[in-house]
Protein backbone atom coordinates (compact mmCIF):
# COMPACT_ATOMS: atom_id res chain seq x y z
CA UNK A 1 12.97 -5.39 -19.31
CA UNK A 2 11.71 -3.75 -22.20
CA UNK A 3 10.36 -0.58 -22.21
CA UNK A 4 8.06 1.49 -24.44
CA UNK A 5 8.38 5.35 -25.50
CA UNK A 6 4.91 7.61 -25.33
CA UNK A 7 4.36 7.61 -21.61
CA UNK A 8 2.43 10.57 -20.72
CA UNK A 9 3.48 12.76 -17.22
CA UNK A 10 -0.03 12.16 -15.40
CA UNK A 11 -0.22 14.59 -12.59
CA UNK A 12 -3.09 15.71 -9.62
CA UNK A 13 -2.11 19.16 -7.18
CA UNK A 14 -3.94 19.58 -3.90
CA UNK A 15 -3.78 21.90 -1.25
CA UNK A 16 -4.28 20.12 2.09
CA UNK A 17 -5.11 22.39 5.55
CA UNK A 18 -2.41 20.23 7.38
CA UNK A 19 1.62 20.26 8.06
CA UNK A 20 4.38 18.30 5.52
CA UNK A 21 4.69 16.31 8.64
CA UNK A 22 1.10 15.45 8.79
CA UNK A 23 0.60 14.34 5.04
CA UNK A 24 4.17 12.73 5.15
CA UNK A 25 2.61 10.34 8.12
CA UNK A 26 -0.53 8.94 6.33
CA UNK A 27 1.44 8.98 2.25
CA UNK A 28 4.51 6.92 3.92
CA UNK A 29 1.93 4.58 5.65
CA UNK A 30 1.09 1.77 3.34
CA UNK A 31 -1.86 0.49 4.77
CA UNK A 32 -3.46 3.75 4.97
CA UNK A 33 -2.68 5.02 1.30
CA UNK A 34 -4.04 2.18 -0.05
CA UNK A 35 -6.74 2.86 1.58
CA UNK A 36 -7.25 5.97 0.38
CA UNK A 37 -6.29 5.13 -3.60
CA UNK A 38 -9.61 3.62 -6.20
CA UNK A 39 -6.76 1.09 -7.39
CA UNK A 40 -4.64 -0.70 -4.81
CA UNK A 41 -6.39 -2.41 -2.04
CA UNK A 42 -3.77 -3.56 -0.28
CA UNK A 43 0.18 -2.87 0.51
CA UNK A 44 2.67 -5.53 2.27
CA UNK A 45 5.44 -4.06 3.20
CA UNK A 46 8.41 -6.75 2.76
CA UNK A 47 10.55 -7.09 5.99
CA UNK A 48 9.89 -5.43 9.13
CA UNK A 49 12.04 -1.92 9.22
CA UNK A 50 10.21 0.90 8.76
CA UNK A 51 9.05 2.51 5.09
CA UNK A 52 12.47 4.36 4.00
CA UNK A 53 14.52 4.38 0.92
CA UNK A 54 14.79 0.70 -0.32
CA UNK A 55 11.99 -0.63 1.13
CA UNK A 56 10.06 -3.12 -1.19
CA UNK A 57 6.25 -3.99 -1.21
CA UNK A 58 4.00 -6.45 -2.62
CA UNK A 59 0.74 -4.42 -3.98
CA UNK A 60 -2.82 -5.76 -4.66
CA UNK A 61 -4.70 -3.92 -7.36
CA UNK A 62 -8.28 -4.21 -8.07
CA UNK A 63 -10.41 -2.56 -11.23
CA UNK A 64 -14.09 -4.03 -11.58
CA UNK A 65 -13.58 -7.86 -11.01
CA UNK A 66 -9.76 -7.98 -12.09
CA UNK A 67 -7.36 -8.23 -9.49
CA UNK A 68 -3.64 -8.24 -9.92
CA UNK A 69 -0.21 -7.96 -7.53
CA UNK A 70 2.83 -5.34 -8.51
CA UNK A 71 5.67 -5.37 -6.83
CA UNK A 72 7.66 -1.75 -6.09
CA UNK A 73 10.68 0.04 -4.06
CA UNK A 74 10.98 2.66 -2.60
CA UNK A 75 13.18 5.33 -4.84
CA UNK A 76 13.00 8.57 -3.23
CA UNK A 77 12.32 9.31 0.63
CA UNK A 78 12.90 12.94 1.72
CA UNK A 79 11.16 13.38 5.29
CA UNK A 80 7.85 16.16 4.56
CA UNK A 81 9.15 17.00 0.89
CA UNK A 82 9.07 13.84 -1.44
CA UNK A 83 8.21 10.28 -1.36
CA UNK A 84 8.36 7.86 -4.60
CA UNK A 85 7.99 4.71 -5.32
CA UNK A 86 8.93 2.34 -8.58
CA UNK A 87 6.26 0.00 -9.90
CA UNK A 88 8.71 -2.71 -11.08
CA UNK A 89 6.27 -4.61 -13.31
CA UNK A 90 5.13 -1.88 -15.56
CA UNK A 91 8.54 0.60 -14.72
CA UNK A 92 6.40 3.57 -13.79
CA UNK A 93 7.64 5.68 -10.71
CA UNK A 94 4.45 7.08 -8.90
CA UNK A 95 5.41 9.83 -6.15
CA UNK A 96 4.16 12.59 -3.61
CA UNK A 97 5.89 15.78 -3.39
CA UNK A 98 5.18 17.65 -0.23
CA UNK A 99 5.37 21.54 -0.02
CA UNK A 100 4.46 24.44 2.48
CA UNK A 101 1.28 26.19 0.66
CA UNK A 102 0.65 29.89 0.94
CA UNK A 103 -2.33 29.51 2.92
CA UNK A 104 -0.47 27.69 5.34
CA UNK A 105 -0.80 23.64 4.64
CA UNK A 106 0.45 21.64 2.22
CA UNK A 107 0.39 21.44 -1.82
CA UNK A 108 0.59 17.75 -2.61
CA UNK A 109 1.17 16.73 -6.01
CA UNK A 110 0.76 13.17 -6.67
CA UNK A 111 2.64 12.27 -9.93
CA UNK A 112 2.88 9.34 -12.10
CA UNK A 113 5.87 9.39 -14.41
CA UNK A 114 7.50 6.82 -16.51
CA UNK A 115 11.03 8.18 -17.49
CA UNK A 116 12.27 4.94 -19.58
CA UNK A 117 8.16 4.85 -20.71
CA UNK A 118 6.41 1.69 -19.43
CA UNK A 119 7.18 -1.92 -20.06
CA UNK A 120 5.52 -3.80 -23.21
CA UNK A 121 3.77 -6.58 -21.56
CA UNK A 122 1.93 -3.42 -19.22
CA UNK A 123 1.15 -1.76 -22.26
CA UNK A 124 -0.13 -4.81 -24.38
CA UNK A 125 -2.20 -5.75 -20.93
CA UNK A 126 -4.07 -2.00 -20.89
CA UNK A 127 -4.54 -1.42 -24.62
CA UNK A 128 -6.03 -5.67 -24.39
CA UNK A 129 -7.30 -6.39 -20.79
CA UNK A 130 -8.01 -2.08 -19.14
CA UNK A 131 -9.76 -0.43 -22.44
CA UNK A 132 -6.77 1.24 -23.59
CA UNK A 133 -3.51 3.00 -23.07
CA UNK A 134 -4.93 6.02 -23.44
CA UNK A 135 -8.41 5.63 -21.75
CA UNK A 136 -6.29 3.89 -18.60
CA UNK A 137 -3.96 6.91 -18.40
CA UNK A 138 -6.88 8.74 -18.21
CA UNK A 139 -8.44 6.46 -15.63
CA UNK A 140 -4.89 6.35 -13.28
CA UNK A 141 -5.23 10.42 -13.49
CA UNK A 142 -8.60 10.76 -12.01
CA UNK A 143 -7.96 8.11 -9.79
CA UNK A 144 -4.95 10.09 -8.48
CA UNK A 145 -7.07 12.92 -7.98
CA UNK A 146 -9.54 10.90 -5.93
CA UNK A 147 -6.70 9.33 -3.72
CA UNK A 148 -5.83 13.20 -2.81
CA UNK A 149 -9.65 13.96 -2.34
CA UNK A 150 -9.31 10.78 0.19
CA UNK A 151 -6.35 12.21 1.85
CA UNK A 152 -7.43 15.68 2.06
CA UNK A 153 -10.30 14.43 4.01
CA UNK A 154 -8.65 12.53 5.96
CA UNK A 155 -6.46 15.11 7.57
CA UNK A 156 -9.08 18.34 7.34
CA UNK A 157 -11.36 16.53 9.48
């Protein structure tokens, strides 16, 4: 797989009025994150043990009238601290790390990162098919700060 340099860190912090254990229920649930996310509309988990390191899943993602699948594994999975996942089409690792806030809940930072930067057909597919590279880095970012809106009300109310 080849991958491209010039991957930007995208990054959203919330602080959530609920336990690690709490937010670690719904973010390691795959039908209800992608619930809560303006991108994927659906997760299958492959197999039938529960979400834990290794587990793969088949994702549907939907922007305007384009719809496409991703596939991804599970990379990191530390109970209530941090929970990652590797998008193996475009070699991006999107995660959730989990930690006891000062006002008693939980600072969630949903991250995106891409390490080895992302694969060339992902980037040739944004800069031809999503607007951009830049403008769909930009889009992922707020989107990640909506999915934490979405999960902050979920749990507050």
């Amino acid at each position: 797989m080849t991958t491209t340099q010039n991957a930007p860190l995208l990054e959203s912090t919330t602080d959530i009025d609920a336990t690690p254990e709490q937010v670690w229920a719904v973010i390691t649930d795959p039908r209800a994150l992608g619930g809560l996310s303006d991108q994927v509309v659906r997760t299958h988990v492959v197999g039938t043990a529960p979400v834990g390191l290794g587990t793969r899943t088949i994702n549907i993602n939907r922007r305007g009238p384009l719809l496409w699948p991703t596939r991804a594994k599970v990379v990191r999975f530390e109970p209530a601290r941090d929970y990652a996942f590797r998008v193996k089409d475009n070699a991006t690792i999107w995660s959730f790390e989990l930690a006891p806030s000062p006002a008693g809940g939980t600072t969630v930072t949903h991250r995106r990162e891409a390490p080895q930067g992302t694969t060339q057909i992902s980037r040739i597919l944004q800069d031809k098919v999503l607007g951009g590279v830049s403008d769909f880095d930009r889009e992922m970012e707020a989107g990640m700060a909506t999915t934490l809106r979405r999960l902050k009300a979920l749990l507050e109310r």
